[in-house]
N, C-alpha and C. Protein backbone atom coordinates (compact mmCIF):
# COMPACT_ATOMS: atom_id res chain seq x y z
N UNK A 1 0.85 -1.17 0.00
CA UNK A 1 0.00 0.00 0.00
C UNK A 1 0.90 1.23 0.00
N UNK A 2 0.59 2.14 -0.41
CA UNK A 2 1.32 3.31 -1.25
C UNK A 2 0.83 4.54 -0.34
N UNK A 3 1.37 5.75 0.05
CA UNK A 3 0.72 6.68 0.26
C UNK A 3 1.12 8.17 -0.71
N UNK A 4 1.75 7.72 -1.24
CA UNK A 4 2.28 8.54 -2.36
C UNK A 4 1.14 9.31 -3.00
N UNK A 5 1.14 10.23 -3.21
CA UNK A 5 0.16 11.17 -3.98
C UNK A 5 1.21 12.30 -5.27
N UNK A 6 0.36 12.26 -6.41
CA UNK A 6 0.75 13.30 -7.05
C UNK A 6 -0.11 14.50 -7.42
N UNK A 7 0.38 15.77 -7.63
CA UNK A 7 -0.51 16.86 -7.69
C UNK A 7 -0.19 17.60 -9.29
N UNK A 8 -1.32 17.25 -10.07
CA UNK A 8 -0.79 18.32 -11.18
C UNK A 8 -1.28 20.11 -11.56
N UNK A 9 -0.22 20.67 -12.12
CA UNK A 9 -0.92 22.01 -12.11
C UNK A 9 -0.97 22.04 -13.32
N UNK A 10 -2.15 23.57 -13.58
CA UNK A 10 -2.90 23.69 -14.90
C UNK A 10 -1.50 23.92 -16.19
N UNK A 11 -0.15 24.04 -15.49
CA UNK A 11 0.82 24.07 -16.41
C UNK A 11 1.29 22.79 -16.65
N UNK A 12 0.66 21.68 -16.39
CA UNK A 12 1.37 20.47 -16.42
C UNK A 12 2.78 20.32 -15.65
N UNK A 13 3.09 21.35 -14.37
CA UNK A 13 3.65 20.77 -13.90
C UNK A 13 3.23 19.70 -12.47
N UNK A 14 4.19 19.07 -11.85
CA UNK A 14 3.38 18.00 -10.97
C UNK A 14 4.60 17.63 -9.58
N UNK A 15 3.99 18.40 -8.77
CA UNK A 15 4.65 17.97 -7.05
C UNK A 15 4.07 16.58 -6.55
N UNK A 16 4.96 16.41 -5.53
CA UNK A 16 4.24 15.11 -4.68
C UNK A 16 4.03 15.41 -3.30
N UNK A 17 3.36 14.58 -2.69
CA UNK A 17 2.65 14.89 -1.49
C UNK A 17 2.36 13.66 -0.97
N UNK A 18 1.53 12.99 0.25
CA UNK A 18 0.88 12.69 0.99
C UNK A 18 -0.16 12.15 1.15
N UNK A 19 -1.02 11.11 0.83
CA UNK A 19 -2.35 11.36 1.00
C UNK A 19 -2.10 10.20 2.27
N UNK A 20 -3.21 10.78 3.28
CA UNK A 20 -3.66 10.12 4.48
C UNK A 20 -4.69 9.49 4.55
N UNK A 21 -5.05 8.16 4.55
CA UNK A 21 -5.82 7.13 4.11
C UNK A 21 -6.89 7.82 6.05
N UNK A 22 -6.32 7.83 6.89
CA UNK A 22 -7.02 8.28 7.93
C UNK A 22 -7.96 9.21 7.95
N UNK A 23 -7.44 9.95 7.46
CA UNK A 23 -8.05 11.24 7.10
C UNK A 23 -8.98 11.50 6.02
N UNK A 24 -8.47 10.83 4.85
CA UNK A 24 -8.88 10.95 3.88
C UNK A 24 -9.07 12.33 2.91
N UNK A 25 -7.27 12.95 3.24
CA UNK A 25 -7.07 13.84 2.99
C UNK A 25 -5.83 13.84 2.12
N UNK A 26 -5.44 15.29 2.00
CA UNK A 26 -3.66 15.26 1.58
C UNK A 26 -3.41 15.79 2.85
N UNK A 27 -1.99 15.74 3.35
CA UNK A 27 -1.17 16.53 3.97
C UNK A 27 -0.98 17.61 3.41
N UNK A 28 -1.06 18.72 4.14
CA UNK A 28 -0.50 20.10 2.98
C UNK A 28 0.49 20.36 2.38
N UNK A 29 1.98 19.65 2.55
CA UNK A 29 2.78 19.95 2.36
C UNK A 29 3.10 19.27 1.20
N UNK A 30 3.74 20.39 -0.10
CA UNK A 30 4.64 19.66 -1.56
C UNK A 30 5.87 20.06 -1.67
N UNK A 31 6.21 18.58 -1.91
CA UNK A 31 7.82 18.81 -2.26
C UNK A 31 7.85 17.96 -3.64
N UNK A 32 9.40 18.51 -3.95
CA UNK A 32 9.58 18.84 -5.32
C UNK A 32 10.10 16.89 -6.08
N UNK A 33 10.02 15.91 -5.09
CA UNK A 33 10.51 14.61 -5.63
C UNK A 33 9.68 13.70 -4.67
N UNK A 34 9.42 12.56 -5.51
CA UNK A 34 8.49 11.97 -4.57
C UNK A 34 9.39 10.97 -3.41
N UNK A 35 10.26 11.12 -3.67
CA UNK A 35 11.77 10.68 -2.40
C UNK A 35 10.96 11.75 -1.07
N UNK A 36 11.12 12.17 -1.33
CA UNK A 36 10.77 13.57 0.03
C UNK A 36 9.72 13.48 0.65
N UNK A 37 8.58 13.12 -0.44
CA UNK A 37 7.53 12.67 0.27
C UNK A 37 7.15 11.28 0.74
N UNK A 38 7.73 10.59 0.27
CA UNK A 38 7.68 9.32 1.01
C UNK A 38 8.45 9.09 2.51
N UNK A 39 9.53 9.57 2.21
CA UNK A 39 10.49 9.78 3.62
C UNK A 39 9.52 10.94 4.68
N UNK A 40 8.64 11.63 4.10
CA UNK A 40 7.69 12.35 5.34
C UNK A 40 6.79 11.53 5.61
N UNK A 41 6.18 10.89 5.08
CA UNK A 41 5.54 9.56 5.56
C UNK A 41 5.72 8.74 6.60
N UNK A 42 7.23 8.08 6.30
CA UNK A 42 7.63 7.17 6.69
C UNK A 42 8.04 7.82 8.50
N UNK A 43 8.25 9.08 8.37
CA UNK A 43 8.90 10.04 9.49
C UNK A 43 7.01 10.10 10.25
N UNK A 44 5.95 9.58 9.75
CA UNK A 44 4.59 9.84 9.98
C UNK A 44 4.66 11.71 10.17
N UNK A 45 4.59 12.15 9.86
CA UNK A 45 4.62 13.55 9.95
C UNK A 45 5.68 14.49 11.37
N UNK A 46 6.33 13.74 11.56
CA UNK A 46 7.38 13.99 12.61
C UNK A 46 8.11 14.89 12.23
N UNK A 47 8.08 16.27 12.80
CA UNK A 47 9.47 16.90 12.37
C UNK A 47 9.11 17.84 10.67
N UNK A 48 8.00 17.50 10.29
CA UNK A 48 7.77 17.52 8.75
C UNK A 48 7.27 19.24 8.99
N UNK A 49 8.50 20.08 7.90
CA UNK A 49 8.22 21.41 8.19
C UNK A 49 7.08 21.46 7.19
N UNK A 50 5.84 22.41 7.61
CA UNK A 50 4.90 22.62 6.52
C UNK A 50 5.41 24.12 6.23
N UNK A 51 5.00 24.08 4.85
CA UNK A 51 5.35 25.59 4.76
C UNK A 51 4.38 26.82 4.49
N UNK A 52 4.69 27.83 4.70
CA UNK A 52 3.69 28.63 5.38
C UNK A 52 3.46 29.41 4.03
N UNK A 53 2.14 29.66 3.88
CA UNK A 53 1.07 29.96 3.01
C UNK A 53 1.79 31.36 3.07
N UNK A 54 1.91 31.74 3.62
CA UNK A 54 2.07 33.35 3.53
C UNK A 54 3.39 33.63 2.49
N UNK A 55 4.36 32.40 2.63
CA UNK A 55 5.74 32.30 1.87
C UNK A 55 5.23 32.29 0.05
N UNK A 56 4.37 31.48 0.00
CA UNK A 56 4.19 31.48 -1.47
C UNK A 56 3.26 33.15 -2.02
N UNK A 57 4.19 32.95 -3.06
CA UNK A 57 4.24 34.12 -4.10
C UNK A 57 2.75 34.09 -5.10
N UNK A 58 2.51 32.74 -5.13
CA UNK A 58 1.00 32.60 -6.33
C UNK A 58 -0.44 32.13 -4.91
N UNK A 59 -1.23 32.41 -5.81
CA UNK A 59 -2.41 31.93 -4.88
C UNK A 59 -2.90 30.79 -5.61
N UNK A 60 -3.61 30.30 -4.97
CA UNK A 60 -3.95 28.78 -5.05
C UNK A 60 -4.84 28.36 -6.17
N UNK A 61 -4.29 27.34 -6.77
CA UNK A 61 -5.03 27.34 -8.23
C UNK A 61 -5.35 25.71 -7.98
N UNK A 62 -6.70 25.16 -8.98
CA UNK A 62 -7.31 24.23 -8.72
C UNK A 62 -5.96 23.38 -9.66
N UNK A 63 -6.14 21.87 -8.99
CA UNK A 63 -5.15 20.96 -9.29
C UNK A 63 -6.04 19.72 -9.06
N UNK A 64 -5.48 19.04 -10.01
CA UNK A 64 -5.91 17.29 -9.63
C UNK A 64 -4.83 16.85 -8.81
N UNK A 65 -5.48 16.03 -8.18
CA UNK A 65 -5.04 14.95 -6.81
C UNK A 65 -4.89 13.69 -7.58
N UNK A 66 -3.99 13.21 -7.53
CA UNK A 66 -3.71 11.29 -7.49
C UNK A 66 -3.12 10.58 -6.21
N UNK A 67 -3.94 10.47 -5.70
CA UNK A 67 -3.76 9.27 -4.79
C UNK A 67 -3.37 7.58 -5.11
N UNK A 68 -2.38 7.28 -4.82
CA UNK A 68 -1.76 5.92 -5.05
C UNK A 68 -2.13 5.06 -4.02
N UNK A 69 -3.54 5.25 -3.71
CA UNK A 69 -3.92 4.01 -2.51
C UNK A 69 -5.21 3.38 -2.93
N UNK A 70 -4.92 2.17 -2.74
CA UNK A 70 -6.38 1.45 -2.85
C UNK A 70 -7.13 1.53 -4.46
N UNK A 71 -5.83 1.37 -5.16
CA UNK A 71 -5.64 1.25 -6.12
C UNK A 71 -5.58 2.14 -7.14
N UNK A 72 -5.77 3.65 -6.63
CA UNK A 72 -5.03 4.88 -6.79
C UNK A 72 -7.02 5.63 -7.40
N UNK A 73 -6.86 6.57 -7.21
CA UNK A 73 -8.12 7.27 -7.69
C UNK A 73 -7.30 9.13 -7.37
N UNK A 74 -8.04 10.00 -8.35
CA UNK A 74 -8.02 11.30 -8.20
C UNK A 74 -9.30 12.39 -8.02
N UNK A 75 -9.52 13.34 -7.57
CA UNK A 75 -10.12 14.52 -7.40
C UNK A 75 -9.39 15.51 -7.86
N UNK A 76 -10.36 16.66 -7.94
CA UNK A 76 -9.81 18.24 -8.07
C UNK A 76 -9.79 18.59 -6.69
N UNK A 77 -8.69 19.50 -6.62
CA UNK A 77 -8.32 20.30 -5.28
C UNK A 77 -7.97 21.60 -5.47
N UNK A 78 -7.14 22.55 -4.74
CA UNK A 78 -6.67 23.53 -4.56
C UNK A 78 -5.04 23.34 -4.24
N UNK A 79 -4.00 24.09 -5.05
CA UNK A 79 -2.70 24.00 -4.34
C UNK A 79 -2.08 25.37 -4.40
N UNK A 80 -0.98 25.42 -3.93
CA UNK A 80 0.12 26.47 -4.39
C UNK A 80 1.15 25.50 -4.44
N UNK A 81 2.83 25.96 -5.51
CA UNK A 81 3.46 25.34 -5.56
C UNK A 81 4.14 24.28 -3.96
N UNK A 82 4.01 25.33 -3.42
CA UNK A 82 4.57 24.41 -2.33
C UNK A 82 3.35 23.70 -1.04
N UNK A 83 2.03 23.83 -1.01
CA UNK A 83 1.01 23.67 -0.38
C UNK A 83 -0.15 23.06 -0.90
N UNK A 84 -0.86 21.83 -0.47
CA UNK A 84 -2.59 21.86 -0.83
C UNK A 84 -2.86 22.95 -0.40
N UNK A 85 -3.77 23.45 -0.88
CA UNK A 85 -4.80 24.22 -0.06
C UNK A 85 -5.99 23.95 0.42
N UNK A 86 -6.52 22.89 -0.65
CA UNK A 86 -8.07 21.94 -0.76
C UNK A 86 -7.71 20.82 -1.00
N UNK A 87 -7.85 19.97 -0.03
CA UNK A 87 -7.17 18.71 -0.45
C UNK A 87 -7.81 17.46 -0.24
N UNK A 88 -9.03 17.58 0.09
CA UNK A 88 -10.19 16.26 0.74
C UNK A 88 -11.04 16.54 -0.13
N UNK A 89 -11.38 15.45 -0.40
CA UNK A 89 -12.87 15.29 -1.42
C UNK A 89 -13.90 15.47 -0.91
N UNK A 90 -15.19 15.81 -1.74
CA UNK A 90 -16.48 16.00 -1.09
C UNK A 90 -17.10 15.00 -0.36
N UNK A 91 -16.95 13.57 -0.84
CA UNK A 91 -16.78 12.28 -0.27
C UNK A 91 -16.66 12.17 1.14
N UNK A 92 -15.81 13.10 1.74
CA UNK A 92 -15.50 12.76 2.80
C UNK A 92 -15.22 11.29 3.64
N UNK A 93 -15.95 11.15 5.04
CA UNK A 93 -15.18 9.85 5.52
C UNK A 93 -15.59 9.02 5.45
N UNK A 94 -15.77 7.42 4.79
CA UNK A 94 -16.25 6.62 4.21
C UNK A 94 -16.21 5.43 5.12
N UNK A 95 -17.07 4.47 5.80
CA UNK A 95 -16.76 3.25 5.60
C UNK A 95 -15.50 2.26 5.35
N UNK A 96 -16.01 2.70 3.70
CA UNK A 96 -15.23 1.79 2.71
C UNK A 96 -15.08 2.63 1.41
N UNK A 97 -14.46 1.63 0.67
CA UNK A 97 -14.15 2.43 -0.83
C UNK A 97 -15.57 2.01 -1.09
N UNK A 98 -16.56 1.09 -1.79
CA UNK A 98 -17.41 0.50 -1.97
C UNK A 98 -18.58 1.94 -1.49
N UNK A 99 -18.73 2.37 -0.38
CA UNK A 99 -19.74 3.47 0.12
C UNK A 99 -19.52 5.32 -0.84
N UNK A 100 -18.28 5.26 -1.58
CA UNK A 100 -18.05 6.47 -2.13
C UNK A 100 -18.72 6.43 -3.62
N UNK A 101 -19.11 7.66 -3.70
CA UNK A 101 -20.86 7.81 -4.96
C UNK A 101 -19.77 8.43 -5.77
N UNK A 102 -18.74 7.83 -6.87
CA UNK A 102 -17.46 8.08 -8.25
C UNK A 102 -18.27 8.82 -8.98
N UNK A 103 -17.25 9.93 -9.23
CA UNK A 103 -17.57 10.49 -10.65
C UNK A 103 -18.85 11.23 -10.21
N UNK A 104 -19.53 11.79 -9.01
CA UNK A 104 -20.83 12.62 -9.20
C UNK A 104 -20.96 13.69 -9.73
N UNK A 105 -19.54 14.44 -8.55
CA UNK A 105 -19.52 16.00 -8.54
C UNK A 105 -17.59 15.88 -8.84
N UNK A 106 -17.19 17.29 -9.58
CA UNK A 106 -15.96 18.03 -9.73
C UNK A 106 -14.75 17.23 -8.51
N UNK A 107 -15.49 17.49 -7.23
CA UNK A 107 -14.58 16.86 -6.17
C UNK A 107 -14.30 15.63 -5.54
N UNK A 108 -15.82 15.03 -6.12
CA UNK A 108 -15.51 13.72 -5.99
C UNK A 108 -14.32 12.46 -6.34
N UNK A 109 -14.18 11.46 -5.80
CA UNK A 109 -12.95 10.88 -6.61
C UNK A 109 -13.24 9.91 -7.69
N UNK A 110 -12.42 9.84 -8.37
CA UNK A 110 -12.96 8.97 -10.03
C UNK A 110 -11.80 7.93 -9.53
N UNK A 111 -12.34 6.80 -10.47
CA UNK A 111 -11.60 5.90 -9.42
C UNK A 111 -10.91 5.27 -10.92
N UNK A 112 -9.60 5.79 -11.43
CA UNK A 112 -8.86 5.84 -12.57
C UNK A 112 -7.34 6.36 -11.94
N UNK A 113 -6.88 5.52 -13.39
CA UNK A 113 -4.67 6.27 -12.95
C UNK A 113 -4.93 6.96 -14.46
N UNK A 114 -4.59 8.51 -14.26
CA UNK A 114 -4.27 8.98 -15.44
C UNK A 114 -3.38 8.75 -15.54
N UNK A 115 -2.80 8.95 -16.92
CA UNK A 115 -1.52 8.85 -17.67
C UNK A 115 -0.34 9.40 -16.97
N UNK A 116 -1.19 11.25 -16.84
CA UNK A 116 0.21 12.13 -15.63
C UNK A 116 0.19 11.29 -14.61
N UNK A 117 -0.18 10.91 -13.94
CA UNK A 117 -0.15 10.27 -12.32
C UNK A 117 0.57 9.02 -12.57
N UNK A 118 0.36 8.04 -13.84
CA UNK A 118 1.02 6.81 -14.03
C UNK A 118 2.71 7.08 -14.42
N UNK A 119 2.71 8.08 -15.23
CA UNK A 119 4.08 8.89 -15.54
C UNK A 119 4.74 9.16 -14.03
N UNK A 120 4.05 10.57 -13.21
CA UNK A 120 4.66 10.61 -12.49
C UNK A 120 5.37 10.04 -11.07
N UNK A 121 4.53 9.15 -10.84
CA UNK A 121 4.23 8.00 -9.77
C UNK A 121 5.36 6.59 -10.45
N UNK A 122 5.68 6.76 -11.50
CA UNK A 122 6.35 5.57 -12.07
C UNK A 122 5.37 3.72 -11.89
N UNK A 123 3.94 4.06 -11.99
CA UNK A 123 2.88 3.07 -11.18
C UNK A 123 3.71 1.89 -12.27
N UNK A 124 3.06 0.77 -12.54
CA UNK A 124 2.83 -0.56 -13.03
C UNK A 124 4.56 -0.47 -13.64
N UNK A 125 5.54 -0.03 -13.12
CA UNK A 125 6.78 -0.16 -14.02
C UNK A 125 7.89 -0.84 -12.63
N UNK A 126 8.67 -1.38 -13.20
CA UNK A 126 9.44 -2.14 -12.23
C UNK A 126 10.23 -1.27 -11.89
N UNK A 127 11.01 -1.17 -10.14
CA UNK A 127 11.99 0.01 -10.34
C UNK A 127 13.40 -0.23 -11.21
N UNK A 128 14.11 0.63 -11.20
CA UNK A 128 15.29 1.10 -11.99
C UNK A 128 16.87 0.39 -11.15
């Protein structure tokens, strides 16, 4: 099981992050390799500097979410380069995967690996 998340922006570029199967959220915090974010994971959020909203220069623009859990699914969110800003689905806290209503609304999660997320995530490829 994976907690790896990727975030793309409307420029096609794409940070990694966090997603918290507990929560059923992202962590706010993006960093620039998904090394970084896995090692904040693994640290369970110990020590993990978030960085402060006030530091970023752009305001928060809507982004898709890929979550690499439970067999990976995405939503639209909110980020800045270095921050979610909106990072939980309308879905909210579920049961189960089985109880979440796919594909209703914008925020809901679609339960698909895009291409960017399979690219950036390196999914179904053996490592290097």
């Amino acid at each position: 099981m994976s907690n790896s998340a990727a975030v793309r922006f409307p420029d096609g570029s794409v940070r990694y992050g966090v997603y918290d199967p507990a929560e059923e959220s992202m962590w706010p915090p993006l960093f620039t390799t998904i090394e970084e974010a896995q090692s904040a994971w693994k640290r369970l959020g110990a020590e993990v500097t978030e960085p402060s909203l006030d530091d970023d220069d752009l305001s928060a623009v809507e982004v898709k979410i890929f979550a690499d859990f439970d067999g990976g699914f995405w939503w639209i969110g909110e980020a800045t380069p270095s921050a979610v800003t909106l990072g939980v689905t309308w879905a909210g806290l579920i049961g189960s995967v089985e109880d979440v209503e796919w594909d209703d609304e914008p925020r809901t999660r679609h339960r698909e690996v895009p291409e960017w997320a399979r690219e950036a995530l390196s999914l179904g490829e053996e490592p290097k």
